[in-house]
Protein backbone atom coordinates (compact mmCIF):
# COMPACT_ATOMS: atom_id res chain seq x y z
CA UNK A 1 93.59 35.93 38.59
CA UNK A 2 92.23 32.82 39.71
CA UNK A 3 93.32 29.84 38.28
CA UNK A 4 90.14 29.05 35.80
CA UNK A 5 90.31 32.52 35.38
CA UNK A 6 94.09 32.06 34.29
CA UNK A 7 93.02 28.44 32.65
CA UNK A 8 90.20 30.60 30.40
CA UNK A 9 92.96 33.00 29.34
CA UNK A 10 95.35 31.10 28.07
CA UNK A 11 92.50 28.65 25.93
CA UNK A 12 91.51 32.21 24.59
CA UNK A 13 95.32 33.06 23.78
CA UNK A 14 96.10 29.57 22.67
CA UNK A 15 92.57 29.68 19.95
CA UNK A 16 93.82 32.93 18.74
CA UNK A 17 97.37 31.60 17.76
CA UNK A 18 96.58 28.02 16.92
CA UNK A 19 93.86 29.25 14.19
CA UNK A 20 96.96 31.88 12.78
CA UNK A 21 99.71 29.26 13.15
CA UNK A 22 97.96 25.62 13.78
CA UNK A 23 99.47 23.45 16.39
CA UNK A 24 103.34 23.36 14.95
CA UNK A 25 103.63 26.74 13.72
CA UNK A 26 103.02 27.71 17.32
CA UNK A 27 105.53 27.33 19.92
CA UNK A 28 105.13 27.36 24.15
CA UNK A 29 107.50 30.82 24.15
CA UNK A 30 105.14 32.42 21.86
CA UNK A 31 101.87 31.35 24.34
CA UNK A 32 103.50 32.48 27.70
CA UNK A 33 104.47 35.51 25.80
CA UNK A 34 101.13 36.26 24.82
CA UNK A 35 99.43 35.50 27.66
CA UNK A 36 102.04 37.43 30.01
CA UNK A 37 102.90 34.21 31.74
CA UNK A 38 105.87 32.26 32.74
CA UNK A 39 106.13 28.58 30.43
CA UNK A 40 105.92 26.54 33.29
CA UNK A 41 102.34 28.13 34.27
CA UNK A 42 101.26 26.92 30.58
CA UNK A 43 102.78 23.53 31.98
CA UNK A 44 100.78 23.35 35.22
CA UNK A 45 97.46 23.77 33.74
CA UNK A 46 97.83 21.71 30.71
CA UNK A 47 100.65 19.60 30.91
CA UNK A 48 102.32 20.64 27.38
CA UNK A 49 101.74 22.62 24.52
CA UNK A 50 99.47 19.77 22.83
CA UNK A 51 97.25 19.42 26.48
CA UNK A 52 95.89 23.09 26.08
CA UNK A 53 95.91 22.64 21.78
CA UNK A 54 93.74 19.48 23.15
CA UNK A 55 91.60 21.74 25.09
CA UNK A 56 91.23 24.24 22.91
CA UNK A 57 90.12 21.59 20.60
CA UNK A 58 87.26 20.71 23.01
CA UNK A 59 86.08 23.49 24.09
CA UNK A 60 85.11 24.21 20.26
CA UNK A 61 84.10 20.62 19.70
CA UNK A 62 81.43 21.15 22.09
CA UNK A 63 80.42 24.52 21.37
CA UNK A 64 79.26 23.81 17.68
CA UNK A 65 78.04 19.86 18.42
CA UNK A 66 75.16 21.94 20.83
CA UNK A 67 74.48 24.64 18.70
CA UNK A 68 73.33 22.16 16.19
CA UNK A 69 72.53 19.75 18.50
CA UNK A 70 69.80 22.40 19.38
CA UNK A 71 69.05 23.37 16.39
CA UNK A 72 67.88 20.03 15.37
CA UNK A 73 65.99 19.38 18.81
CA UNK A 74 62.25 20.26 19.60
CA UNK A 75 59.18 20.44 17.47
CA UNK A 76 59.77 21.31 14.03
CA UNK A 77 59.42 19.98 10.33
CA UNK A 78 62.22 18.86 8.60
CA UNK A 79 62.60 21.32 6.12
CA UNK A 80 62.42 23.87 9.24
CA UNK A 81 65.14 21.51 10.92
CA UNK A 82 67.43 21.60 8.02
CA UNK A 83 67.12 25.50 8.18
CA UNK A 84 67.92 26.26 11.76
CA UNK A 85 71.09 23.52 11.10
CA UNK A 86 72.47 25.12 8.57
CA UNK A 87 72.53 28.47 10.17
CA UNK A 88 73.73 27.13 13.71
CA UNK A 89 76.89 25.67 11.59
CA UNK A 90 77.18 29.70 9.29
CA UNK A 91 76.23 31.46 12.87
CA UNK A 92 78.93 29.40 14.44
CA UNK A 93 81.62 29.99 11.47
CA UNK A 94 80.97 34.52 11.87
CA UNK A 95 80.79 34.12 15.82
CA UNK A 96 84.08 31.51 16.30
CA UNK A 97 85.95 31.77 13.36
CA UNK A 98 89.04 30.85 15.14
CA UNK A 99 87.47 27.97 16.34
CA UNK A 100 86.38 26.79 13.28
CA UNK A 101 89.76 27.31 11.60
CA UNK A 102 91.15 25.27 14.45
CA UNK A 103 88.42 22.54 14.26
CA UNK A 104 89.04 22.48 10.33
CA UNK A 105 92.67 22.16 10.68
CA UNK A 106 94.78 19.55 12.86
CA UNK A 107 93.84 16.89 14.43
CA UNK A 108 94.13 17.21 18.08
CA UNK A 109 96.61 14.57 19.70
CA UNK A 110 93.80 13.05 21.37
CA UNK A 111 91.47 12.87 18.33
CA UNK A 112 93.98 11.39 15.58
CA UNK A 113 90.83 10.67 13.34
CA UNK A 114 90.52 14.34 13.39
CA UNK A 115 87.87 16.97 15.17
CA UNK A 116 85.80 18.30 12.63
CA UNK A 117 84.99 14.86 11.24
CA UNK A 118 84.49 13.40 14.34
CA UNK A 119 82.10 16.36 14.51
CA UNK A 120 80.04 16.17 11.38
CA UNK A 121 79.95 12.02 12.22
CA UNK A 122 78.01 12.97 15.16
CA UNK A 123 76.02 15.42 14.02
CA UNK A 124 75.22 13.10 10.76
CA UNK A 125 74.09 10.57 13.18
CA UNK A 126 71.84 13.26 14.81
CA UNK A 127 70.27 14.20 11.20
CA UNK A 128 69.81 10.38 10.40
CA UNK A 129 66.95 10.14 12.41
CA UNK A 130 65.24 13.27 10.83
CA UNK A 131 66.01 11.55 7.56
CA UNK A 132 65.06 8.36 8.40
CA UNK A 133 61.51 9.75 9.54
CA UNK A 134 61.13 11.95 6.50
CA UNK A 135 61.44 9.38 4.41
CA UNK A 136 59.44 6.97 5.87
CA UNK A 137 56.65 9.50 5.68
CA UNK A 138 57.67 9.38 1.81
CA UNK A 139 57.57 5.82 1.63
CA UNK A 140 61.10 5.60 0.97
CA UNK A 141 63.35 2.97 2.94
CA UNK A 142 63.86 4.64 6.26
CA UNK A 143 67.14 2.50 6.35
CA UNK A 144 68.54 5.55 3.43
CA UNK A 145 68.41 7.81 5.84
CA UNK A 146 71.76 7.20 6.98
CA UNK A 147 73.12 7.65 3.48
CA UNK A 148 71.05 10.79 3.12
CA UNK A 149 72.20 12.60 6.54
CA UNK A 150 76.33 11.69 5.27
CA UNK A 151 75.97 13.47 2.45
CA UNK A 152 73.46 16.27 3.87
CA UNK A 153 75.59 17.45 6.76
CA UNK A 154 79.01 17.38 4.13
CA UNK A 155 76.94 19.91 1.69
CA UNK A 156 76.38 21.91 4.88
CA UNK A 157 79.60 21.56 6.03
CA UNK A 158 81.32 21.80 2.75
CA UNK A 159 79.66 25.22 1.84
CA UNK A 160 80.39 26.64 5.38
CA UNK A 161 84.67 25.63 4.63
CA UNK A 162 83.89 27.87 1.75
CA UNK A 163 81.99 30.31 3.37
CA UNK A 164 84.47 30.96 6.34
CA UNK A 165 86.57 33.04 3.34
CA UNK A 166 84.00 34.28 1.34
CA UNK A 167 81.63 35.71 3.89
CA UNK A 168 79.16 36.74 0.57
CA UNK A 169 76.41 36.31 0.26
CA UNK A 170 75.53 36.98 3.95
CA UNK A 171 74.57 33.09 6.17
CA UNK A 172 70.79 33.98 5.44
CA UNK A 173 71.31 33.97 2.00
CA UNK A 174 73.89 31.32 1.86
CA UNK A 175 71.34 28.60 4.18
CA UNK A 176 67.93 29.75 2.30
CA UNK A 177 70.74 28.39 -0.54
CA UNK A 178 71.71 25.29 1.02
CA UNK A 179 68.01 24.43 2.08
CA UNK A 180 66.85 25.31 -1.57
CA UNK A 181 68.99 22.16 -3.18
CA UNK A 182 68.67 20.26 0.23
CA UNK A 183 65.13 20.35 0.01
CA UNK A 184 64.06 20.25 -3.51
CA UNK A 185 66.17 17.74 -3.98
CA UNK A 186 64.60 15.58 -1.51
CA UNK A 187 61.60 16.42 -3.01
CA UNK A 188 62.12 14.61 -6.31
CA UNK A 189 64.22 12.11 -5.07
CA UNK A 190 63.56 8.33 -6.49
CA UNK A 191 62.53 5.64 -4.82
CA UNK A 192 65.27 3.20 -6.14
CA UNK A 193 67.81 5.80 -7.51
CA UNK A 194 70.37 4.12 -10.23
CA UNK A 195 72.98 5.29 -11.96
CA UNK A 196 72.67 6.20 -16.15
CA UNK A 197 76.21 5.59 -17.03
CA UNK A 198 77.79 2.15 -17.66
């Protein structure tokens, strides 16, 4: 085995064990034991237990931040946008689970603020620009946009933490769901929204 070769294996090994166990409930012995390998091979290519949780970390990171990162590029309308977002997150949740449990989890020594919010702040920051133009076509402040895509992307990302369990309906179902109260709601929104209760 060459060493990415060996390097790929023991990411795969260490996502399979960290998404059972999470980062403490998973010891070195139990790695090297899985992977058929020595400790001190685990050691060489990632320094320490926490280097390949780290990497593991990344690896996912980056996986799901381009799925929806393409999901939300090219030319589209928004409502169409919103759709192919919301499935890249459900398509990502059947196809990775372990990821996502991992992502969901800990936060990865090198990311103490933690990955999956670092994650949705990006990808909010993505889907503020959609807003922002959507509502500007409205003749809403573009400036709300911001606020919109925040609590857009944690409705998305909310009802995919759910769905990773629940698997029912099937992701089809579930988006066409998530785009139904997305979008109609966007439709009726007010332009100067206030609240009704003292």
């Amino acid at each position: 085995m060459t060493g990415a070769q060996r390097r790929a294996q023991l990411i795969d090994v260490g996502r399979a064990l960290f998404a059972l166990r999470g980062l403490d409930g998973t010891t070195i012995e139990e790695i090297a034991a899985a992977a058929g390998v020595s400790k001190p091979v685990i050691y060489e290519h990632f320094g320490s237990k926490e280097g390949l949780y780290t990497q593991v970390v990344d690896v996912e990171f980056h996986i799901l931040l381009r799925s929806v990162t393409t999901a939300l590029a090219g030319d589209a309308g928004s409502r169409e946008l919103l759709e192919r977002a919301a499935l890249a997150l459900l398509d990502y949740i059947e196809n990775s689970t372990d990821g996502f449990r991992i992502l969901m989890r800990d936060a990865a020594p090198s990311q103490p603020e933690g990955a999956f919010s670092t994650l949705l702040s990006r990808i909010a920051a993505r889907v503020e620009h959609i807003m922002a133009a959507e509502f500007e076509k409205r003749g809403y402040l573009p400036q709300h946009g911001a606020i919109y895509a925040q609590m857009l992307v944690g409705m998305v990302a909310m009802t995919g933490q759910w769905w990773l369990d629940a698997r029912q309906p099937d992701k089809r179902t579930v988006a066409a769901h998530l785009v139904n109260l997305a979008w109609n709601g966007l439709s009726g929104l007010s332009i100067d929204p206030q609240l009704r209760s003292a």
